[in-house]
PDB file of N, CA and C in Angstrom:
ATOM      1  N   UNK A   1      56.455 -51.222 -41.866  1.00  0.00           N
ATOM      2  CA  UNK A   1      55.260 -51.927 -42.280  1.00  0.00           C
ATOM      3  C   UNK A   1      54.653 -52.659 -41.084  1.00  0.00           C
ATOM      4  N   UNK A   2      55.557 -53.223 -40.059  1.00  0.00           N
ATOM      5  CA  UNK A   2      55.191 -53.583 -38.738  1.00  0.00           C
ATOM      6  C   UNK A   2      54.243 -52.799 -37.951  1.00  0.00           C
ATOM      7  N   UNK A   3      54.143 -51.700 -38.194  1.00  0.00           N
ATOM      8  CA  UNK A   3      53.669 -50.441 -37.548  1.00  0.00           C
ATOM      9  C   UNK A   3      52.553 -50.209 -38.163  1.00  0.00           C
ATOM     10  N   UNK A   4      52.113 -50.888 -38.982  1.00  0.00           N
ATOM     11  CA  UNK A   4      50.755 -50.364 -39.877  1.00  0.00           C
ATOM     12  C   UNK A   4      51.124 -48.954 -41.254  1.00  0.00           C
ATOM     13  N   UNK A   5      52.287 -48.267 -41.341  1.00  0.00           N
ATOM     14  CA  UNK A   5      52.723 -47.857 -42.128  1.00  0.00           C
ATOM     15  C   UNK A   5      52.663 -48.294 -43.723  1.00  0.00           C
ATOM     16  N   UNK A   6      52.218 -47.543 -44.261  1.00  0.00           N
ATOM     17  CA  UNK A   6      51.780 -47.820 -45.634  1.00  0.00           C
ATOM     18  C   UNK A   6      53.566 -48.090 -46.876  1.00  0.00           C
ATOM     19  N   UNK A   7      54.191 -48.649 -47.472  1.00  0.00           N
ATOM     20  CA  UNK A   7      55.074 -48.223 -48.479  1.00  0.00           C
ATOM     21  C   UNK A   7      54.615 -48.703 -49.998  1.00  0.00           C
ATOM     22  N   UNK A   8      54.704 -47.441 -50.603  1.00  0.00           N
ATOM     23  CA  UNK A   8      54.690 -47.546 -52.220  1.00  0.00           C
ATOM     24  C   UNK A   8      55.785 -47.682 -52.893  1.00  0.00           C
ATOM     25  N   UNK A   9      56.369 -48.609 -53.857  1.00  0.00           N
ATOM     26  CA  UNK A   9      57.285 -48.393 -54.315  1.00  0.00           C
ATOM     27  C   UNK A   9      56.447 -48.496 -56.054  1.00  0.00           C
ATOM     28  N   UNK A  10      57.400 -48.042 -57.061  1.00  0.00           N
ATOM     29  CA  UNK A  10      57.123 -47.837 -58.456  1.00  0.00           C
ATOM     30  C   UNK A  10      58.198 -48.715 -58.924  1.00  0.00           C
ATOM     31  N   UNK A  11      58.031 -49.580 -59.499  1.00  0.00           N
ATOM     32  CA  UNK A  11      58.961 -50.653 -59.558  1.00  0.00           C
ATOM     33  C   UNK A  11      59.570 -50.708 -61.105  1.00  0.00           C
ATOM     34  N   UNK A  12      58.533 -49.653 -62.196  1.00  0.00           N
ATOM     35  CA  UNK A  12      59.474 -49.248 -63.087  1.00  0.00           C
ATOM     36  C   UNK A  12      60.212 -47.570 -62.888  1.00  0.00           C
ATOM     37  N   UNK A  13      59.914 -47.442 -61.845  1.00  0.00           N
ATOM     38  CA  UNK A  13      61.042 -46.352 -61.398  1.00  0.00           C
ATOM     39  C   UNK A  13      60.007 -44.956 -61.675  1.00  0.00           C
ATOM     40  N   UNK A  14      59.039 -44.476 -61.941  1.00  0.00           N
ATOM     41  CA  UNK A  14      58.577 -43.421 -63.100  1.00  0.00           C
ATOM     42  C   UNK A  14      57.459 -43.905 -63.595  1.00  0.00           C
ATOM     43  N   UNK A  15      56.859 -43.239 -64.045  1.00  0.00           N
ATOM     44  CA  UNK A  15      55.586 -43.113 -64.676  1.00  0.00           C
ATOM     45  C   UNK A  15      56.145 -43.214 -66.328  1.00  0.00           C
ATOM     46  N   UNK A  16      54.925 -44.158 -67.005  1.00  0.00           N
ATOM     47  CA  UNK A  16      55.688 -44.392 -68.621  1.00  0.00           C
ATOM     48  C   UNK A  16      54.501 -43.978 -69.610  1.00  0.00           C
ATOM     49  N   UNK A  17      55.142 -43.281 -70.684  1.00  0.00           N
ATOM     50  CA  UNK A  17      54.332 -42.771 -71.713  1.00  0.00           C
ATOM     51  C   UNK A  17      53.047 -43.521 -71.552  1.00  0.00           C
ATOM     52  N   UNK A  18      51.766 -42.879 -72.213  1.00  0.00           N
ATOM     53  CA  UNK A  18      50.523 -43.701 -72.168  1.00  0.00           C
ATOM     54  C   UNK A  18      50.842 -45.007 -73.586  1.00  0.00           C
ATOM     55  N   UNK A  19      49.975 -45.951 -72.734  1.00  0.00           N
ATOM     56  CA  UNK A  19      50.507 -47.041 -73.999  1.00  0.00           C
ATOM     57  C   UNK A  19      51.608 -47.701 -74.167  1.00  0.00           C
ATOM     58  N   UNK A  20      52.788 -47.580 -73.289  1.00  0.00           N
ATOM     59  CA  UNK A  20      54.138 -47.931 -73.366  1.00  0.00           C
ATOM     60  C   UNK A  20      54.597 -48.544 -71.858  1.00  0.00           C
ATOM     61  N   UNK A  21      55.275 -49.548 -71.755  1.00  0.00           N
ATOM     62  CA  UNK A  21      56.333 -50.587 -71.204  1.00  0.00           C
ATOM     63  C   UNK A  21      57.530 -49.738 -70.836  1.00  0.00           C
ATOM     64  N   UNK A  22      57.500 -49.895 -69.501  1.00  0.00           N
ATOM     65  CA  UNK A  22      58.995 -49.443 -69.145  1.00  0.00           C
ATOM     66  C   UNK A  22      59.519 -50.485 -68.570  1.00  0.00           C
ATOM     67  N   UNK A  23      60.765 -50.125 -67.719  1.00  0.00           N
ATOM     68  CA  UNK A  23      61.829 -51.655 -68.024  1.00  0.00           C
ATOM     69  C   UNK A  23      61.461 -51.278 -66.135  1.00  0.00           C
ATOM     70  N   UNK A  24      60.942 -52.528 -65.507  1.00  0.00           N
ATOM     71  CA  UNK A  24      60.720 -52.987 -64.213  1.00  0.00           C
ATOM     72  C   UNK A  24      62.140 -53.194 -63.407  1.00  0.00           C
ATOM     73  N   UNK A  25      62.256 -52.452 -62.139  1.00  0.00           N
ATOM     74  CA  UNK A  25      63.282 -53.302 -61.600  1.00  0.00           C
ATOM     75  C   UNK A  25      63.062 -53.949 -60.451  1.00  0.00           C
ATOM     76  N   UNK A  26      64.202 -54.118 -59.585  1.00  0.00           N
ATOM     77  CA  UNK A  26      64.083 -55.372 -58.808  1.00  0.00           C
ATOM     78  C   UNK A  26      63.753 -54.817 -57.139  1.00  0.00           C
ATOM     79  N   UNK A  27      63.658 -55.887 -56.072  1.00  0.00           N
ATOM     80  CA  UNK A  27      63.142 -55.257 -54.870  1.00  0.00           C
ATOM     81  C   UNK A  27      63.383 -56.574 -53.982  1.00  0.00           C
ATOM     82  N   UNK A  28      62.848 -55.854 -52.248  1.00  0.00           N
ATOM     83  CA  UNK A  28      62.932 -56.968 -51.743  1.00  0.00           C
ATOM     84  C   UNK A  28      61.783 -57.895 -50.749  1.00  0.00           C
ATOM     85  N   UNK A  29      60.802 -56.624 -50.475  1.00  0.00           N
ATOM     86  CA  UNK A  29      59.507 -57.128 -50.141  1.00  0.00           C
ATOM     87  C   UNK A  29      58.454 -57.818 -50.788  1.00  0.00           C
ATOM     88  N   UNK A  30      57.513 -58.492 -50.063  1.00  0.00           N
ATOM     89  CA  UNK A  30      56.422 -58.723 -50.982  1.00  0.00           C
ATOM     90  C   UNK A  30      55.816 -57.853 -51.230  1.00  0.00           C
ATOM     91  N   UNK A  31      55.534 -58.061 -52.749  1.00  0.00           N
ATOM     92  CA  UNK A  31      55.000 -57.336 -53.507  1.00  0.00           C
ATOM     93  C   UNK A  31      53.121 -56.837 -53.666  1.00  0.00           C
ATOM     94  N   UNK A  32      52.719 -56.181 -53.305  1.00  0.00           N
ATOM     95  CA  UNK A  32      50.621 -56.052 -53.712  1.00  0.00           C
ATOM     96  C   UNK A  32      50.901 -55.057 -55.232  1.00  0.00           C
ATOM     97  N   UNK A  33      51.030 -55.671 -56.427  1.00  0.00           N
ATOM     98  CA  UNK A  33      50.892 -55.146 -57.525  1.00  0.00           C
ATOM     99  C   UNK A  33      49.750 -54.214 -58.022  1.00  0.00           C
ATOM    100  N   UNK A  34      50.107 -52.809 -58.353  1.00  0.00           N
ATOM    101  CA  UNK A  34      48.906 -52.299 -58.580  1.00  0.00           C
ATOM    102  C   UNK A  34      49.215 -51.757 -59.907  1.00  0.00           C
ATOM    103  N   UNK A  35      48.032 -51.739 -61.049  1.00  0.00           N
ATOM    104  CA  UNK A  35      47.610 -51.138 -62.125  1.00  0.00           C
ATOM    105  C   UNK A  35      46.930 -50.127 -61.989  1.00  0.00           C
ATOM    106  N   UNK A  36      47.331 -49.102 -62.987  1.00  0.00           N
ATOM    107  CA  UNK A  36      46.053 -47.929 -63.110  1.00  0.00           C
ATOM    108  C   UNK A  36      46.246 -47.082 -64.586  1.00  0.00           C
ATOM    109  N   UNK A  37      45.156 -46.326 -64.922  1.00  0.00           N
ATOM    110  CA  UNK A  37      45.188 -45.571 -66.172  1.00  0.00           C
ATOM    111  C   UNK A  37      44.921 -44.065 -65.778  1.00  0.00           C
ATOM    112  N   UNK A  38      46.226 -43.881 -65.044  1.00  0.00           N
ATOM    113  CA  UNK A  38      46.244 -42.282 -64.743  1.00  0.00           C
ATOM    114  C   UNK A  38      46.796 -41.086 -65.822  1.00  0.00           C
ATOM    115  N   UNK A  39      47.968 -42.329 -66.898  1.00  0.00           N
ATOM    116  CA  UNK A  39      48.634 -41.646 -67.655  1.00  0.00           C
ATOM    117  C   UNK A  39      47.045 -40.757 -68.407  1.00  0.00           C
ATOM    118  N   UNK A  40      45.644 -41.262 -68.812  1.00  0.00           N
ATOM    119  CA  UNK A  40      45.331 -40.755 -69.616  1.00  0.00           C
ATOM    120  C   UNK A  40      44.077 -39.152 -69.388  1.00  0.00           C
ATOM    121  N   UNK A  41      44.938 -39.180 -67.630  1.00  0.00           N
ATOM    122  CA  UNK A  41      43.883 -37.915 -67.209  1.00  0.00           C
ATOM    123  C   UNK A  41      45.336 -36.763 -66.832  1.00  0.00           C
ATOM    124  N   UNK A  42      46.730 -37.463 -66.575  1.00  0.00           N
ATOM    125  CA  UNK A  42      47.808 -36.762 -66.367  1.00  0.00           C
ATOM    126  C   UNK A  42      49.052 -37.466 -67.128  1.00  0.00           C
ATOM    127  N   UNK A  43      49.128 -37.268 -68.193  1.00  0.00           N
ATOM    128  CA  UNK A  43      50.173 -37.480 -69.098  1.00  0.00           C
ATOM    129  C   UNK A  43      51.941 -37.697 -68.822  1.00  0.00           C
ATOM    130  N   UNK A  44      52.487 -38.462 -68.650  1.00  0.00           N
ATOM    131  CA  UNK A  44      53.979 -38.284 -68.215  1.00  0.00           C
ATOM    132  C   UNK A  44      54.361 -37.107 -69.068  1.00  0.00           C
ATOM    133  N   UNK A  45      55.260 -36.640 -68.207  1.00  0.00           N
ATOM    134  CA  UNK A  45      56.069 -34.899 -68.491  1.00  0.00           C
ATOM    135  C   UNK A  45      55.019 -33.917 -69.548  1.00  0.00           C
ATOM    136  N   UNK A  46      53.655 -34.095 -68.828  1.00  0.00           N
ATOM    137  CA  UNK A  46      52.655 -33.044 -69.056  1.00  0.00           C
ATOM    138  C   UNK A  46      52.516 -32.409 -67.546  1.00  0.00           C
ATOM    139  N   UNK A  47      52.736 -30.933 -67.971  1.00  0.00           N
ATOM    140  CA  UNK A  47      51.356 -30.469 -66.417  1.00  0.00           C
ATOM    141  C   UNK A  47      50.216 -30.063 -66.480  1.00  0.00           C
ATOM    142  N   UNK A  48      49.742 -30.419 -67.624  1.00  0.00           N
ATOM    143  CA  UNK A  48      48.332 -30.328 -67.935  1.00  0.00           C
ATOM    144  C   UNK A  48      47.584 -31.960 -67.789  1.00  0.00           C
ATOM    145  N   UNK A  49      46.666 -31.387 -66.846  1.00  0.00           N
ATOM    146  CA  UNK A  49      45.890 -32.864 -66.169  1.00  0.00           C
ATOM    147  C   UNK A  49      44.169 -32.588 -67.249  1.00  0.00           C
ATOM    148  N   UNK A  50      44.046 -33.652 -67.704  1.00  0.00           N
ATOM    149  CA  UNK A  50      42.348 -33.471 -67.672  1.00  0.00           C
ATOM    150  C   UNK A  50      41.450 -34.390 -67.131  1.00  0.00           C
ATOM    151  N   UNK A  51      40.590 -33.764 -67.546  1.00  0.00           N
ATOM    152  CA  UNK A  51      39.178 -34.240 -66.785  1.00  0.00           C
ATOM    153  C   UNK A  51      39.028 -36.122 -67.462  1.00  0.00           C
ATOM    154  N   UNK A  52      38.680 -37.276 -66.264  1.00  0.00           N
ATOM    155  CA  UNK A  52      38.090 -38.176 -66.720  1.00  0.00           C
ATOM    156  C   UNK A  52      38.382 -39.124 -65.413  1.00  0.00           C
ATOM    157  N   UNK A  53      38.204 -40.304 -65.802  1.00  0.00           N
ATOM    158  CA  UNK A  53      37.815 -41.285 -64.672  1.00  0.00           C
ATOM    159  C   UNK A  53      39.237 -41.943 -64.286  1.00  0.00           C
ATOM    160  N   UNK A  54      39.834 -42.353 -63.386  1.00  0.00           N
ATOM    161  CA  UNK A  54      41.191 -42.923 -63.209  1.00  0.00           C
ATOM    162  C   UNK A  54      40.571 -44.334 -62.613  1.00  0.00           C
ATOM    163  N   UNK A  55      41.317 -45.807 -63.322  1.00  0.00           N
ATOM    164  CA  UNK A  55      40.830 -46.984 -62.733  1.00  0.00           C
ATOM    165  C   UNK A  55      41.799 -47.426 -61.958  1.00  0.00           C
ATOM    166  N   UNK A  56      41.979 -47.864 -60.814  1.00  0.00           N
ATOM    167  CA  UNK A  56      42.609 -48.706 -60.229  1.00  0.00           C
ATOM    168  C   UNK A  56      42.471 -49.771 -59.866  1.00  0.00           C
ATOM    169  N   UNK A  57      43.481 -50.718 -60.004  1.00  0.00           N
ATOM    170  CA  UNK A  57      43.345 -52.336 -59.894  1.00  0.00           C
ATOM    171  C   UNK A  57      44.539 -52.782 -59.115  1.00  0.00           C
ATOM    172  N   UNK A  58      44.062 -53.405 -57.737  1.00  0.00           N
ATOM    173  CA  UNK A  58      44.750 -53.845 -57.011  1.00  0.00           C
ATOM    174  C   UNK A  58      44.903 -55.501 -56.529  1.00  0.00           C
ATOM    175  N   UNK A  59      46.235 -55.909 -57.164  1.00  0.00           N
ATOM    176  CA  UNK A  59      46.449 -57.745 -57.366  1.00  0.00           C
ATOM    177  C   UNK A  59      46.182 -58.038 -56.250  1.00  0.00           C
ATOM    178  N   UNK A  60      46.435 -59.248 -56.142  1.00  0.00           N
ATOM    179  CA  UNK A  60      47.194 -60.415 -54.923  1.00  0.00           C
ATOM    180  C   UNK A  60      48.307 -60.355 -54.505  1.00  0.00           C
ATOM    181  N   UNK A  61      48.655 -60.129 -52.870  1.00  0.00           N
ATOM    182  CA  UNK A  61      50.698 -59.755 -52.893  1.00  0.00           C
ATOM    183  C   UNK A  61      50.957 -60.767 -53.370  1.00  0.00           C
ATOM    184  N   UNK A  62      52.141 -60.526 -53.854  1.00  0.00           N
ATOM    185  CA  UNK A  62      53.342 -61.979 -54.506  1.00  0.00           C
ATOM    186  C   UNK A  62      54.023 -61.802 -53.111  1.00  0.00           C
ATOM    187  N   UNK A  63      54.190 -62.831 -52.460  1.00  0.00           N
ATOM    188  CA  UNK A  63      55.333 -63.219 -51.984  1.00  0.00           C
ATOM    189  C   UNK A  63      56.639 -63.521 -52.403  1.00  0.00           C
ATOM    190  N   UNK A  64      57.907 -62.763 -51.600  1.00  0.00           N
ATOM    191  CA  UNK A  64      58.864 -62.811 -52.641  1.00  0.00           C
ATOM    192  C   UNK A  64      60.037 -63.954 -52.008  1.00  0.00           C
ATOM    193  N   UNK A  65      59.518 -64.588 -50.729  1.00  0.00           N
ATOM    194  CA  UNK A  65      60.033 -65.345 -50.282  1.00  0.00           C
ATOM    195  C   UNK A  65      60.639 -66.913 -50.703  1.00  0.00           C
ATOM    196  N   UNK A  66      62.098 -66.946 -51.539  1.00  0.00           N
ATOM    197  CA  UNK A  66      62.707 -68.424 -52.513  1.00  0.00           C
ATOM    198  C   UNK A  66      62.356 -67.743 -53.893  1.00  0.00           C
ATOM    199  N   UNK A  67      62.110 -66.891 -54.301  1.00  0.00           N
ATOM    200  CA  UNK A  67      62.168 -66.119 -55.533  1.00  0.00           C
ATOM    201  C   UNK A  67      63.313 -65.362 -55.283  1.00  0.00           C
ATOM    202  N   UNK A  68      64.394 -65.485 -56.903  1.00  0.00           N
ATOM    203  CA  UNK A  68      64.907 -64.390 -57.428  1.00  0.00           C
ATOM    204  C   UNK A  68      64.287 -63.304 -57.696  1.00  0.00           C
ATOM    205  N   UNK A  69      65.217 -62.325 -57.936  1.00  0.00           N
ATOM    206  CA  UNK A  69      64.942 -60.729 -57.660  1.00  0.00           C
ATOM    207  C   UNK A  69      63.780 -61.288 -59.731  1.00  0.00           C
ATOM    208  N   UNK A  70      64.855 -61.530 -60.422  1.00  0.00           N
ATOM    209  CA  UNK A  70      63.955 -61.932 -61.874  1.00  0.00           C
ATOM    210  C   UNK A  70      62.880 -62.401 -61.503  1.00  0.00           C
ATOM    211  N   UNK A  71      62.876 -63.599 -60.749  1.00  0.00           N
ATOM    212  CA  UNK A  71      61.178 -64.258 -60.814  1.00  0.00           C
ATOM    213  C   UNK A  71      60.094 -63.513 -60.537  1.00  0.00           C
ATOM    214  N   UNK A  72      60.602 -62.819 -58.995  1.00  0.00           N
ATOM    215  CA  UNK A  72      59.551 -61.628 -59.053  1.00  0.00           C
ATOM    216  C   UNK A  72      58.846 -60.585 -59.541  1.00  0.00           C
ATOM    217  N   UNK A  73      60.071 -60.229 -60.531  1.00  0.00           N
ATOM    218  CA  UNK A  73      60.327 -58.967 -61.244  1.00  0.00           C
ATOM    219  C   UNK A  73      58.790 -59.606 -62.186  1.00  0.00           C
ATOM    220  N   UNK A  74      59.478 -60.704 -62.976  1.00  0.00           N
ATOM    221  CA  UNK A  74      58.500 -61.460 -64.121  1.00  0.00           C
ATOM    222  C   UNK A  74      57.256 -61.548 -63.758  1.00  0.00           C
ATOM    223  N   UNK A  75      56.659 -61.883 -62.164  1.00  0.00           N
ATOM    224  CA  UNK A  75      55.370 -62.337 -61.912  1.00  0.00           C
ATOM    225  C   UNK A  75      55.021 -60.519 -61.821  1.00  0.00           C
ATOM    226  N   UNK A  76      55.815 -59.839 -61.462  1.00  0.00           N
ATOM    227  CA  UNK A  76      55.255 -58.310 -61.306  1.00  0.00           C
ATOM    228  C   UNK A  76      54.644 -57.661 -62.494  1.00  0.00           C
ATOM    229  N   UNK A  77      55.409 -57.686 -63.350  1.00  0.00           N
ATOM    230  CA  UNK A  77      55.363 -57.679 -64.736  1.00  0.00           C
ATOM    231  C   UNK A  77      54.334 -58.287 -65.273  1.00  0.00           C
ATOM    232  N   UNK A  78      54.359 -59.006 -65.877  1.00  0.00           N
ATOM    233  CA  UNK A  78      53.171 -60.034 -66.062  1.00  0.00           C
ATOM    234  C   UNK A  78      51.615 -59.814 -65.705  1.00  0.00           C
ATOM    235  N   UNK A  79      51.813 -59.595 -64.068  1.00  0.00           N
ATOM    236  CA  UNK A  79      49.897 -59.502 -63.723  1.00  0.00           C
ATOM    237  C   UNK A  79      49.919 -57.455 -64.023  1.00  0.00           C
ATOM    238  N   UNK A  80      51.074 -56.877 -63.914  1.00  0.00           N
ATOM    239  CA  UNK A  80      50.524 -55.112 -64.189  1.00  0.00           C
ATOM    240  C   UNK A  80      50.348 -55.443 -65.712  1.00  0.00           C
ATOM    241  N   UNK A  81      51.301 -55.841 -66.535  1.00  0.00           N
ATOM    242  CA  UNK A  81      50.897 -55.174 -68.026  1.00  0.00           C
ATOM    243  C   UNK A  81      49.592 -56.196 -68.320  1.00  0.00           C
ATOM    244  N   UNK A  82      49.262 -57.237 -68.529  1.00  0.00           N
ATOM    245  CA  UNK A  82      47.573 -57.426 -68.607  1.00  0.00           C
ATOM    246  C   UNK A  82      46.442 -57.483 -68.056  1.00  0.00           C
ATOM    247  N   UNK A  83      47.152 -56.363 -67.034  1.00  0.00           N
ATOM    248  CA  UNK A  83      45.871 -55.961 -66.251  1.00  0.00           C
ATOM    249  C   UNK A  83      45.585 -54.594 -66.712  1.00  0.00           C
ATOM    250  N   UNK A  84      46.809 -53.782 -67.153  1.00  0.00           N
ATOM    251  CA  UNK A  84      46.480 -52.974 -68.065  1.00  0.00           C
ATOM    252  C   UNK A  84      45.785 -53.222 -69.310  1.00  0.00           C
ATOM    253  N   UNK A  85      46.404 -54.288 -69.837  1.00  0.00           N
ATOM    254  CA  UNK A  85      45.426 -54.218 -71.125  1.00  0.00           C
ATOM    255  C   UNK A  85      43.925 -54.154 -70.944  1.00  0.00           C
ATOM    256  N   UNK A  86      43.735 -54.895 -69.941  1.00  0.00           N
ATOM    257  CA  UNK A  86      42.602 -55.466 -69.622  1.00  0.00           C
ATOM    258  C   UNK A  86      41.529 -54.152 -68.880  1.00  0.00           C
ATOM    259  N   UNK A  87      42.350 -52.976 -68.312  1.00  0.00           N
ATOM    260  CA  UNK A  87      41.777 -52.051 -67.995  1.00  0.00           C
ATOM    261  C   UNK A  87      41.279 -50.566 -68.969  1.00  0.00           C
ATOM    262  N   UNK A  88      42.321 -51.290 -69.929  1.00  0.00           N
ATOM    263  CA  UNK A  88      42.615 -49.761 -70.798  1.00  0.00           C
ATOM    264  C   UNK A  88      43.087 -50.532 -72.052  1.00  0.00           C
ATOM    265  N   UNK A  89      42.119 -51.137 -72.815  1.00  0.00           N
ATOM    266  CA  UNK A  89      42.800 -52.212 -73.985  1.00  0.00           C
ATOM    267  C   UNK A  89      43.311 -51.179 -75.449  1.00  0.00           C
ATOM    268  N   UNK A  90      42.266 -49.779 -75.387  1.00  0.00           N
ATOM    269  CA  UNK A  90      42.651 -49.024 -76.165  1.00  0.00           C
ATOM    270  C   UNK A  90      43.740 -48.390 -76.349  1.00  0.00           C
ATOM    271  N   UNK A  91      44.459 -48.167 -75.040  1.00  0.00           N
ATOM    272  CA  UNK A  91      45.983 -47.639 -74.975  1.00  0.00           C
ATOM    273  C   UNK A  91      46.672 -48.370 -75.609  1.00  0.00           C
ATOM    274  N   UNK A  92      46.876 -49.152 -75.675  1.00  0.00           N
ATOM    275  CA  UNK A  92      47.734 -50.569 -76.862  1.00  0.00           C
ATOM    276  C   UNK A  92      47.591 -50.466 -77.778  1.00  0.00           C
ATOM    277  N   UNK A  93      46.527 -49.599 -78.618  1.00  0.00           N
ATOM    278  CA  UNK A  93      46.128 -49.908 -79.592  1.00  0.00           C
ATOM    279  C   UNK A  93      46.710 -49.259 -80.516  1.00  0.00           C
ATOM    280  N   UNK A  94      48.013 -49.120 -81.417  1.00  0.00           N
ATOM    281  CA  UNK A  94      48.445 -47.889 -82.038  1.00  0.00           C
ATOM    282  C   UNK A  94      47.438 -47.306 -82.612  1.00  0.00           C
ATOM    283  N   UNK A  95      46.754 -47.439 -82.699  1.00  0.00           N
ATOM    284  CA  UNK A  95      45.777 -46.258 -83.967  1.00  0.00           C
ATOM    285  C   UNK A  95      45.066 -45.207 -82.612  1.00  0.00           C
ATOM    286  N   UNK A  96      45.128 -45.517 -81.567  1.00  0.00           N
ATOM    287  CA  UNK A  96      44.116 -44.922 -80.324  1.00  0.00           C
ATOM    288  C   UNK A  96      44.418 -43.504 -80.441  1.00  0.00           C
ATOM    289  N   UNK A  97      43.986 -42.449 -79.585  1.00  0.00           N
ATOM    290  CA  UNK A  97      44.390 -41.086 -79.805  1.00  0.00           C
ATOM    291  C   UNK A  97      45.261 -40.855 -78.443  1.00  0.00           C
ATOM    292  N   UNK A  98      46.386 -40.118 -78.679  1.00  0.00           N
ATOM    293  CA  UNK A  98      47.045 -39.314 -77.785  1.00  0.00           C
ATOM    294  C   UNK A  98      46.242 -38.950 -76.353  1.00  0.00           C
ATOM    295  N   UNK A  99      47.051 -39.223 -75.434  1.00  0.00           N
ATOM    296  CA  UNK A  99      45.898 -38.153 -74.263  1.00  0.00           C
ATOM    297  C   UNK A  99      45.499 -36.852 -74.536  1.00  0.00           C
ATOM    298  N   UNK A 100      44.837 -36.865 -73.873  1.00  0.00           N
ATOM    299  CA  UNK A 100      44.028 -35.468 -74.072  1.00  0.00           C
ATOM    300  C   UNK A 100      43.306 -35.550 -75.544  1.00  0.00           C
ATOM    301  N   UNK A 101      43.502 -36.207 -75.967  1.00  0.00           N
ATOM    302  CA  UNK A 101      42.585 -35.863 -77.311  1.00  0.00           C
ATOM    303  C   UNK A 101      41.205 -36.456 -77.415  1.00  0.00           C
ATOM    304  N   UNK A 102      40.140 -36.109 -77.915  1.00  0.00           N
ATOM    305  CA  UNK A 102      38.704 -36.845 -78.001  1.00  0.00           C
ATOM    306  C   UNK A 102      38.934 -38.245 -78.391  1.00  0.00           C
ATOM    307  N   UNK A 103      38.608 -38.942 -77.396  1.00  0.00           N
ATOM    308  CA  UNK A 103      38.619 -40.286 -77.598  1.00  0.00           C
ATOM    309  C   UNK A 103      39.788 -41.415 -77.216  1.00  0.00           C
ATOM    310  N   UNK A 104      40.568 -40.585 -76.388  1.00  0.00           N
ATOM    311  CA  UNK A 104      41.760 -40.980 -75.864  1.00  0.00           C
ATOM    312  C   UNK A 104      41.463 -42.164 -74.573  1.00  0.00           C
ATOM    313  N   UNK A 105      41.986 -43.004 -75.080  1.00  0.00           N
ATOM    314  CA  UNK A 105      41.475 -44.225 -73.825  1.00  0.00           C
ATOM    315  C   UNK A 105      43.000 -43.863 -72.249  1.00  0.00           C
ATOM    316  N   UNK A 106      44.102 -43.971 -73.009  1.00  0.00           N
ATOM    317  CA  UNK A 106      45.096 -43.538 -72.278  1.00  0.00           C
ATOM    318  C   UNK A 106      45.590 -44.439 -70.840  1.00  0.00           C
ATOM    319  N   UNK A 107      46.661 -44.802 -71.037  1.00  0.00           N
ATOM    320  CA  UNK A 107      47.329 -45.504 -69.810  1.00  0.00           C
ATOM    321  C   UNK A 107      48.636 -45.333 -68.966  1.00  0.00           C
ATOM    322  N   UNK A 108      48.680 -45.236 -68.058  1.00  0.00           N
ATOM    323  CA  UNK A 108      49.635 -45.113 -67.164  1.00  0.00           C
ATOM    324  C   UNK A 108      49.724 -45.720 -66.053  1.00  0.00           C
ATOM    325  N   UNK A 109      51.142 -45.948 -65.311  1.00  0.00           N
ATOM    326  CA  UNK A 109      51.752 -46.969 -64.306  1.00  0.00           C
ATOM    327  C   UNK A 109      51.741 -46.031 -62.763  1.00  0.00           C
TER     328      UNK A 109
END
């Protein structure tokens, strides 16, 4: 990262159903939290992608410096899932439609 080198990490490990919470784990850098609603143009364990707009939302780093691996985990947590809501409020919504289907708002990590 000294080097100008980019690192991504996925901090719930995987990409999670559209609409669904996966279990976050722990790390040791500071963190730049990012949201997005990719699940609802490429579906987890689909290889069928469709057509539509992908949003991305990129936080404030957390510094993870006098934080437990939990505290961080929690502030990580916290600003992705209502920033999801907030990007994709329909994915939450049980009644919403499946990806790929007409009218599918759709979310993914």
């Amino acid at each position: 990262m000294d080097e100008g080198a980019w690192v991504i990490m996925f901090p719930e490990g995987t990409r999670t159903k559209t609409g669904s919470q996966g279990k976050y784990k722990t790390g040791g850098a500071p963190v730049v939290p990012i949201a997005h609603n990719a699940g609802c143009v490429w579906p987890r364990n689909s290889f069928i992608k469709y057509a539509g707009i992908v949003t991305v939302s990129i936080g404030k780093p957390i510094e993870t410096a006098g934080l437990t691996p939990e505290e961080v985990n929690t502030r990580v947590e916290s600003w992705i899932e209502t920033e999801m809501r907030r990007i994709d409020p329909l994915a939450y919504d049980s009644r919403a439609a499946q990806p790929g289907e007409a009218g599918a708002a759709g979310a993914g990590r």
